[in-house]
C-alpha atoms as a PDB file:
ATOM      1  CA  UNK A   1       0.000   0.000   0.000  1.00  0.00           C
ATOM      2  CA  UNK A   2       1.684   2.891  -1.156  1.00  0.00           C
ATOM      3  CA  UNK A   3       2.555   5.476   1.673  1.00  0.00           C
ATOM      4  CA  UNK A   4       0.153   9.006   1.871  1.00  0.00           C
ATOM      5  CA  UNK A   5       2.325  11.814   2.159  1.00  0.00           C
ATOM      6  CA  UNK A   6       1.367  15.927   2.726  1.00  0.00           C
ATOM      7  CA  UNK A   7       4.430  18.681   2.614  1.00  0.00           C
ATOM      8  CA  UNK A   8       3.508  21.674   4.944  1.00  0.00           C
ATOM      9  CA  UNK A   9       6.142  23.797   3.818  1.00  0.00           C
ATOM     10  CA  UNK A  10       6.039  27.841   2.497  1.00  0.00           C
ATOM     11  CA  UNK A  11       8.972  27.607   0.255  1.00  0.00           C
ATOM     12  CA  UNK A  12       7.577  26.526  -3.020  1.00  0.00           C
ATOM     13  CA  UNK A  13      10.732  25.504  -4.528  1.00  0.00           C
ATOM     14  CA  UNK A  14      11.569  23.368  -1.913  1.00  0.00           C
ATOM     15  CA  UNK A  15       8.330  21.985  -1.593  1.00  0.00           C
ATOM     16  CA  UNK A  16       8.392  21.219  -5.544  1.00  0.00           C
ATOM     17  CA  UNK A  17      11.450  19.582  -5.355  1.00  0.00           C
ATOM     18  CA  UNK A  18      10.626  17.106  -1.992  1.00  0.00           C
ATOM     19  CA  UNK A  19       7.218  15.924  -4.033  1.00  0.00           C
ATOM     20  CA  UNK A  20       9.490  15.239  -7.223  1.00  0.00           C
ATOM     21  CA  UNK A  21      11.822  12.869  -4.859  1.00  0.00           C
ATOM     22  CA  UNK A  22       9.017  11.406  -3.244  1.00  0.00           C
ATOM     23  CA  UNK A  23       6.969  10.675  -6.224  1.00  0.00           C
ATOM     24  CA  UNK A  24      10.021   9.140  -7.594  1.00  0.00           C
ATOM     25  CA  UNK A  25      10.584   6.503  -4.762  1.00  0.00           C
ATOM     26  CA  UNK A  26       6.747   5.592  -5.015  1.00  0.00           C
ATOM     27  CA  UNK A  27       5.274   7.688  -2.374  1.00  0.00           C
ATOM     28  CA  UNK A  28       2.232   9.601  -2.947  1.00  0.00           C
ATOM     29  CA  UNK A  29       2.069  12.972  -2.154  1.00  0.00           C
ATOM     30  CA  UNK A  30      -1.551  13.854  -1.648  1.00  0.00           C
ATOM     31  CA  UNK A  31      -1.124  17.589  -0.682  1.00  0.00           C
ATOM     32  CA  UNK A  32       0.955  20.350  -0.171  1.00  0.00           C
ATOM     33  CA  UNK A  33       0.500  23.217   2.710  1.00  0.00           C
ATOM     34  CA  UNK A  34       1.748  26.498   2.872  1.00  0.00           C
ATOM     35  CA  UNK A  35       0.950  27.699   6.606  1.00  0.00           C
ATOM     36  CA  UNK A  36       0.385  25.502   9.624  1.00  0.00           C
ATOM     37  CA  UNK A  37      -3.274  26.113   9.712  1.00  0.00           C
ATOM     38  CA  UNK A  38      -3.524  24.235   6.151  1.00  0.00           C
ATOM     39  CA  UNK A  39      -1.411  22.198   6.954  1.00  0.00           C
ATOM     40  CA  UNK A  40      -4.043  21.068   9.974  1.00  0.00           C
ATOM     41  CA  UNK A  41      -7.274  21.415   7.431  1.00  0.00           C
ATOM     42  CA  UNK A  42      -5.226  18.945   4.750  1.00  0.00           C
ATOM     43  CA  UNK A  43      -4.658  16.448   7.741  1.00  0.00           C
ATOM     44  CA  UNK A  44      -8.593  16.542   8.703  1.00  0.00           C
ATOM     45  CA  UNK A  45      -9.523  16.439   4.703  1.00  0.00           C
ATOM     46  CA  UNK A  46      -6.907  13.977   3.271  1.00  0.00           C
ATOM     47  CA  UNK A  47      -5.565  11.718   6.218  1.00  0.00           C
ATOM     48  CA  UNK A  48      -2.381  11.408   5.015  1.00  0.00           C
ATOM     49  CA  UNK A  49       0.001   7.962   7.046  1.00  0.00           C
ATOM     50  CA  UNK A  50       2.675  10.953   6.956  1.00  0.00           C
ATOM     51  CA  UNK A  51       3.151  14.882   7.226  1.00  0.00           C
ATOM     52  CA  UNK A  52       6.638  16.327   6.199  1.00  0.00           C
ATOM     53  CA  UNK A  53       6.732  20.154   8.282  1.00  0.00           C
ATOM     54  CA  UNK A  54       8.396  23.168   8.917  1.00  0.00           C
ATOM     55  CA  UNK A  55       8.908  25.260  11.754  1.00  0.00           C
ATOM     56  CA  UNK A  56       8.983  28.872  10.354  1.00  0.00           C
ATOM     57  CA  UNK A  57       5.704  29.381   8.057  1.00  0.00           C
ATOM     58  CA  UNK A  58       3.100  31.975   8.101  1.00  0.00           C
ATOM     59  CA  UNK A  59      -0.326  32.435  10.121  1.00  0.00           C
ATOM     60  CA  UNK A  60       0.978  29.669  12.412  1.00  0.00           C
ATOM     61  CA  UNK A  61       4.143  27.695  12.923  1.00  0.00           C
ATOM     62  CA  UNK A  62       5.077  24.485  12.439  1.00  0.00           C
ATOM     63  CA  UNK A  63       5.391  23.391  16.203  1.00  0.00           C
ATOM     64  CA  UNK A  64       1.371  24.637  16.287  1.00  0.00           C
ATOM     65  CA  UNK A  65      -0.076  22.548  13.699  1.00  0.00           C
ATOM     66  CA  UNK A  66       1.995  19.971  14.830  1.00  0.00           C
ATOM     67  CA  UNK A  67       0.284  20.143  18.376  1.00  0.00           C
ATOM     68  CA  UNK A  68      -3.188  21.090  16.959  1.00  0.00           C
ATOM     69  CA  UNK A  69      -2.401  17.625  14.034  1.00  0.00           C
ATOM     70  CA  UNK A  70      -1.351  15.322  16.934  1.00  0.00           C
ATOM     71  CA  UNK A  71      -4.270  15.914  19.155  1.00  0.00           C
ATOM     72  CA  UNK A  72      -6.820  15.512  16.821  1.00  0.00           C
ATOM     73  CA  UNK A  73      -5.625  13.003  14.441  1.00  0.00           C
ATOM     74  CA  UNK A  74      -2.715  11.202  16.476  1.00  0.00           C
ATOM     75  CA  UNK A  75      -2.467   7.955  13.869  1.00  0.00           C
ATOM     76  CA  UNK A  76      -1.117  10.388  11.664  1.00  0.00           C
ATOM     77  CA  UNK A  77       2.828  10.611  11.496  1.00  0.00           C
ATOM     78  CA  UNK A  78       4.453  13.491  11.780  1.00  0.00           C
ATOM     79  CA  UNK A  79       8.377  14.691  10.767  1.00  0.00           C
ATOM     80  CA  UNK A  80       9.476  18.016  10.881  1.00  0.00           C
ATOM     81  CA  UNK A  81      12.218  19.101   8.388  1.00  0.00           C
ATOM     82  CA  UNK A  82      13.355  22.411   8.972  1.00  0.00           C
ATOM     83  CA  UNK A  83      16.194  24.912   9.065  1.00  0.00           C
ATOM     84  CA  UNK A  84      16.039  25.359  12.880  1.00  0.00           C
ATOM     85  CA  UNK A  85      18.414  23.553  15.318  1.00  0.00           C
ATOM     86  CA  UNK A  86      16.933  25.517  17.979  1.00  0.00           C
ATOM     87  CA  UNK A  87      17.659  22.753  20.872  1.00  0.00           C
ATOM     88  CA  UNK A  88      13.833  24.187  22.265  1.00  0.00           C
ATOM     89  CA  UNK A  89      12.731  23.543  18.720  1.00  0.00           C
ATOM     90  CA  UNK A  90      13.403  19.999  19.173  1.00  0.00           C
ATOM     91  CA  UNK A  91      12.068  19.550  22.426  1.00  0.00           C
ATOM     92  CA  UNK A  92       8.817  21.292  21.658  1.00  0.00           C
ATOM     93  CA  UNK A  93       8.318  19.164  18.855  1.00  0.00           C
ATOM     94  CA  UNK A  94       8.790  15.996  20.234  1.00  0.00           C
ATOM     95  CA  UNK A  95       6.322  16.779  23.230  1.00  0.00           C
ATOM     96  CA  UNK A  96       3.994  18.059  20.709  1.00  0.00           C
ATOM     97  CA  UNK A  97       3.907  14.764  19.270  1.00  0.00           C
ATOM     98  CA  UNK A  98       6.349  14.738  16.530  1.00  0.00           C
ATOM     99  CA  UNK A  99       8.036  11.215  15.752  1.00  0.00           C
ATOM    100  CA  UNK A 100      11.048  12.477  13.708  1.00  0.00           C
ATOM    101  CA  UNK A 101      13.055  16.031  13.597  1.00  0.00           C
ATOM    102  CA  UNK A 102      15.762  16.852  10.756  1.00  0.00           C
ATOM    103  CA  UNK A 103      17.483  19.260   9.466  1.00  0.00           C
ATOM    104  CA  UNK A 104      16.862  20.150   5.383  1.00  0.00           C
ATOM    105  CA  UNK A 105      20.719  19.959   4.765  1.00  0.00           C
ATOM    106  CA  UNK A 106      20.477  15.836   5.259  1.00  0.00           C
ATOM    107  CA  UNK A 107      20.708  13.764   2.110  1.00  0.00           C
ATOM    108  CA  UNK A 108      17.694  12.010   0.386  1.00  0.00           C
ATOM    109  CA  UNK A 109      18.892   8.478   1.323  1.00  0.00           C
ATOM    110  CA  UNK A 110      18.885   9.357   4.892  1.00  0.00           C
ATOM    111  CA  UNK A 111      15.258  11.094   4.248  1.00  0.00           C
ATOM    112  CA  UNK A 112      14.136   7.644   2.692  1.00  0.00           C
ATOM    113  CA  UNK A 113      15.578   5.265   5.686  1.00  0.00           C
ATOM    114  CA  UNK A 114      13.714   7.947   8.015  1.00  0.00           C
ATOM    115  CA  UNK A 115      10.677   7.293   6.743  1.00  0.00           C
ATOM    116  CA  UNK A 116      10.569   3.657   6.645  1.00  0.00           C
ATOM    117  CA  UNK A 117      11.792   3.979  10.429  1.00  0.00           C
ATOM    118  CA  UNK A 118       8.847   6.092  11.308  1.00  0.00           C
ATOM    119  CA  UNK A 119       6.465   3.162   9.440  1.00  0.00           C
ATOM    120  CA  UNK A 120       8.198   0.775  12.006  1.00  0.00           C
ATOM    121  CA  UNK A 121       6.662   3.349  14.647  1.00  0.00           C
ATOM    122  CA  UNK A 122      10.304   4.520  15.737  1.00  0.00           C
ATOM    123  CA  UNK A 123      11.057   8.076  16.951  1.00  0.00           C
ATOM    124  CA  UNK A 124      13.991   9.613  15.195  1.00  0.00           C
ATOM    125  CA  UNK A 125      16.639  12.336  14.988  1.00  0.00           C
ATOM    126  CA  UNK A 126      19.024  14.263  12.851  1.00  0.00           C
ATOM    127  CA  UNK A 127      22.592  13.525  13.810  1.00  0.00           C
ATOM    128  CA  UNK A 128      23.584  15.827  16.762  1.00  0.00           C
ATOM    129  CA  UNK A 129      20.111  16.368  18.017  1.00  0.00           C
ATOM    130  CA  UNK A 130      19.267  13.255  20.073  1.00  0.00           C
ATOM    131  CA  UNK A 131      22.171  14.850  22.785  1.00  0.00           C
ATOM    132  CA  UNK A 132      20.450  18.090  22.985  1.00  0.00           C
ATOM    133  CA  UNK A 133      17.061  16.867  23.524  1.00  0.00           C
ATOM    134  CA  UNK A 134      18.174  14.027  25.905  1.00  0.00           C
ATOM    135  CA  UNK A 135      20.047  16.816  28.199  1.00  0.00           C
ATOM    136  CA  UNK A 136      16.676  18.929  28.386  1.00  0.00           C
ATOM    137  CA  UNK A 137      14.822  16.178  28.805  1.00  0.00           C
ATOM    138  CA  UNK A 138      17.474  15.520  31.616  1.00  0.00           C
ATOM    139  CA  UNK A 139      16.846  19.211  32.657  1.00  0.00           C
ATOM    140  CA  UNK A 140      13.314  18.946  33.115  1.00  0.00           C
ATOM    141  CA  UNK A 141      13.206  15.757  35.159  1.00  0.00           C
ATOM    142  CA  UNK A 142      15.741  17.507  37.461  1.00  0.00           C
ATOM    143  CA  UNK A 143      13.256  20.781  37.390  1.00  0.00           C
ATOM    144  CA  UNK A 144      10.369  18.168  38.334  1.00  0.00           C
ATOM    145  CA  UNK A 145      12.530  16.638  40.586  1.00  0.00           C
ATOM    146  CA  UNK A 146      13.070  20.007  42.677  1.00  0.00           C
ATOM    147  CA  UNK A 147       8.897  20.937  42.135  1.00  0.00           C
ATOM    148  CA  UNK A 148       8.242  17.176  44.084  1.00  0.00           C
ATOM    149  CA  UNK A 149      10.414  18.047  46.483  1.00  0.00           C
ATOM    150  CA  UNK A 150       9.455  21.293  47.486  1.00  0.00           C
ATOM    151  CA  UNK A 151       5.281  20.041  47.196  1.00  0.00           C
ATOM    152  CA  UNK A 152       6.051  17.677  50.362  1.00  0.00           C
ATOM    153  CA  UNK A 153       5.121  19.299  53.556  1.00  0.00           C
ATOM    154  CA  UNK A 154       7.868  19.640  56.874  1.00  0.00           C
ATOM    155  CA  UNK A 155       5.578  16.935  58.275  1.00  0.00           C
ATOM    156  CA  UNK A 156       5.902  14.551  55.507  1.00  0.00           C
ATOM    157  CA  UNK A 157       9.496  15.053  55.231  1.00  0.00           C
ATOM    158  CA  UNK A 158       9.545  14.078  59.170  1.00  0.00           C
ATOM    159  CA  UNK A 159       7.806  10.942  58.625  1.00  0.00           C
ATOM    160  CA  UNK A 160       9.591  10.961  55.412  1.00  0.00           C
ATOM    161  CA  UNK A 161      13.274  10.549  57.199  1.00  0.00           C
ATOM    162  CA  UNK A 162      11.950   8.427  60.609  1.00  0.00           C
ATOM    163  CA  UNK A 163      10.532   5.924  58.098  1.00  0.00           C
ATOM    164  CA  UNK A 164      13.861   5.829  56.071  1.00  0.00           C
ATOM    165  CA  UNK A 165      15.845   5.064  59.355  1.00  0.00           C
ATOM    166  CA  UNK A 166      13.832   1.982  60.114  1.00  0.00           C
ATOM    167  CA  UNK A 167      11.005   3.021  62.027  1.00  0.00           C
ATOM    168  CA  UNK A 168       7.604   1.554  62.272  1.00  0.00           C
ATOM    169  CA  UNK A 169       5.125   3.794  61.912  1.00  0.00           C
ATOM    170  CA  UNK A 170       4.210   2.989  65.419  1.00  0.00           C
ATOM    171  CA  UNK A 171       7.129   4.207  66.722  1.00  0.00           C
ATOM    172  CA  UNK A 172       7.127   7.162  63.999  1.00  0.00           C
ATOM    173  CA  UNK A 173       3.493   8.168  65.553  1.00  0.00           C
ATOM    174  CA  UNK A 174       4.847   8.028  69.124  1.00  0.00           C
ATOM    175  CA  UNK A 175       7.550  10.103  68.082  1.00  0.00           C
ATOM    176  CA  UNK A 176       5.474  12.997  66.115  1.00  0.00           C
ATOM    177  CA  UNK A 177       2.560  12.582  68.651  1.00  0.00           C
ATOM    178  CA  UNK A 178       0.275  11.690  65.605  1.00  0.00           C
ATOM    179  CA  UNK A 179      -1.660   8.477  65.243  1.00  0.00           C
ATOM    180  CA  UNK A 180      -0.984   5.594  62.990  1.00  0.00           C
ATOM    181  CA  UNK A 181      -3.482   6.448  60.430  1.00  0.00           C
ATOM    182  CA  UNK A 182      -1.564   9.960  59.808  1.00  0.00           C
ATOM    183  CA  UNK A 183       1.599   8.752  59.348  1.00  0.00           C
ATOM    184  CA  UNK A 184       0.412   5.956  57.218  1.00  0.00           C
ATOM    185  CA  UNK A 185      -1.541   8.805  55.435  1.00  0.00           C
ATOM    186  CA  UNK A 186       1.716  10.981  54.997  1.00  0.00           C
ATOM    187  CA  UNK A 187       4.161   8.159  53.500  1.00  0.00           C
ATOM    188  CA  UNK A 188       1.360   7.444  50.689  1.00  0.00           C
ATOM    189  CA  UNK A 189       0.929  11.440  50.201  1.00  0.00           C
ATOM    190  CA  UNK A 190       4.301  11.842  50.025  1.00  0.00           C
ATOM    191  CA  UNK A 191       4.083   8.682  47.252  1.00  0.00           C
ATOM    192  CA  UNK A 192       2.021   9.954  45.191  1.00  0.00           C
ATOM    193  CA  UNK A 193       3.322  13.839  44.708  1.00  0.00           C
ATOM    194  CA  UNK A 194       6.438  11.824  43.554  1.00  0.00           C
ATOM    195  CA  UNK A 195       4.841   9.511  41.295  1.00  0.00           C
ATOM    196  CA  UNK A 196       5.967   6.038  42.793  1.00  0.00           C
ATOM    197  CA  UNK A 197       4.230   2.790  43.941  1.00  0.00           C
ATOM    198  CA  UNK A 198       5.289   1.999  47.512  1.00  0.00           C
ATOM    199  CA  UNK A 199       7.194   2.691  50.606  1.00  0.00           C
ATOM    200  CA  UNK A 200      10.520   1.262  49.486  1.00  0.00           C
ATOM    201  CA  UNK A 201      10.789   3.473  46.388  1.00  0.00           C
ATOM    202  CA  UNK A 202       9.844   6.676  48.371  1.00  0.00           C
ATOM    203  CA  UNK A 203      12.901   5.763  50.708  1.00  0.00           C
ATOM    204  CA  UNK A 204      15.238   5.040  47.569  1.00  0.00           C
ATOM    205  CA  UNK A 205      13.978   7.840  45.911  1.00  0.00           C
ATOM    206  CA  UNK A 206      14.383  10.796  48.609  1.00  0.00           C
ATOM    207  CA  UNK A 207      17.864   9.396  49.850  1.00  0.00           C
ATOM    208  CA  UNK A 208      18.542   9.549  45.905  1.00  0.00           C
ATOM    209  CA  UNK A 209      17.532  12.803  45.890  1.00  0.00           C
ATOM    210  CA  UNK A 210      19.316  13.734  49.197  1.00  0.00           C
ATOM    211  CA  UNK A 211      15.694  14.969  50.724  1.00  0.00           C
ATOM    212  CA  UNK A 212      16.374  13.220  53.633  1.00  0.00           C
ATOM    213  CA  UNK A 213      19.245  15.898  54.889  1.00  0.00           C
ATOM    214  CA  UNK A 214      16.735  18.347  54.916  1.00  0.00           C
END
């Protein structure tokens, strides 16, 4: 089944020239966009398997109609191919829902293997970029990290650090001069603002994280 292909792209020479490659290696370019807002009205009208896109076009951007394209129709693939190695560029466009990002200056056999890559439902990018968007996504964990940290209260981090030094939470609640029931009530508070699944990980987690110094 040949492949359903729409260029959102305001450059018509380049545009011309991408559907002339395309074409020529069997895929079928159904449409061609020249702001992000068609580029969003050609994914509604022609569902195309794939959508090649830029950042910088008119009326609205790339990284938009790639947000506005992935939550309304997100069985359609999407691969931007820009100019722009903006590192916040990537990252936006990946957490908008993009499965590929390269740059326009790669060659056409690399463009081709990309392609089939994104069939196989991989996520995929130009040399160079997969270290800048792993260290933001690195940065933003950390940021998180530092946001779960400061959301716990002085009382969970109390029951927090007797609980990591072997307490029971009897012996925690005769400690704090709290029942039971709180302190059980603060260790699974405390679990869920950090996103884990039991005790043990909350302990491994904020000695990790060096919470328990506090």
């Amino acid at each position: 089944m040949t492949m359903k292909i729409v260029i959102a792209d305001d450059h018509a020479l380049f545009t011309d020239g991408l559907k002339n490659l395309l074409q020529s290696k069997g895929y079928e370019v159904t449409g061609i966009a020249r702001n992000g807002m068609e580029a969003f009205k050609l994914a509604k009208q022609l569902k195309p398997d794939l959508m090649l896109i830029d950042i910088f076009m008119p009326r609205c951007d790339g990284l938009e109609a790639t947000k506005l394209i992935s939550a309304s129709f997100p069985e359609i693939k999407i691969m931007i191919l820009t100019s722009s190695e903006d590192e916040k560029n990537v990252f936006d466009a990946v957490k908008f829902g993009a499965s590929g990002y390269f740059i326009k200056s790669f060659d056409s056999k690399h463009l081709f293997d990309s392609i089939e890559a994104l069939q196989n439902g991989e996520t995929l990018l130009s040399p160079g970029l997969a270290g800048k968007i792993l260290d933001e996504l690195e940065e933003l964990k950390k940021k998180q990290d530092d946001h779960s940290r400061q959301g716990l209260t002085e009382r969970q981090k109390e029951v927090l650090s007797l609980s990591a030094r072997g307490d029971s939470y009897k012996r925690i609640a005769k400690n704090l001069n709290i029942s039971e029931r709180t302190v059980r009530y603060h260790i699974q508070s405390s679990i869920d603002k950090l996103h884990l699944q039991n005790r043990q990980q909350l302990i491994s987690y904020a000695s990790r994280a060096g919470m328990l110094d506090s």
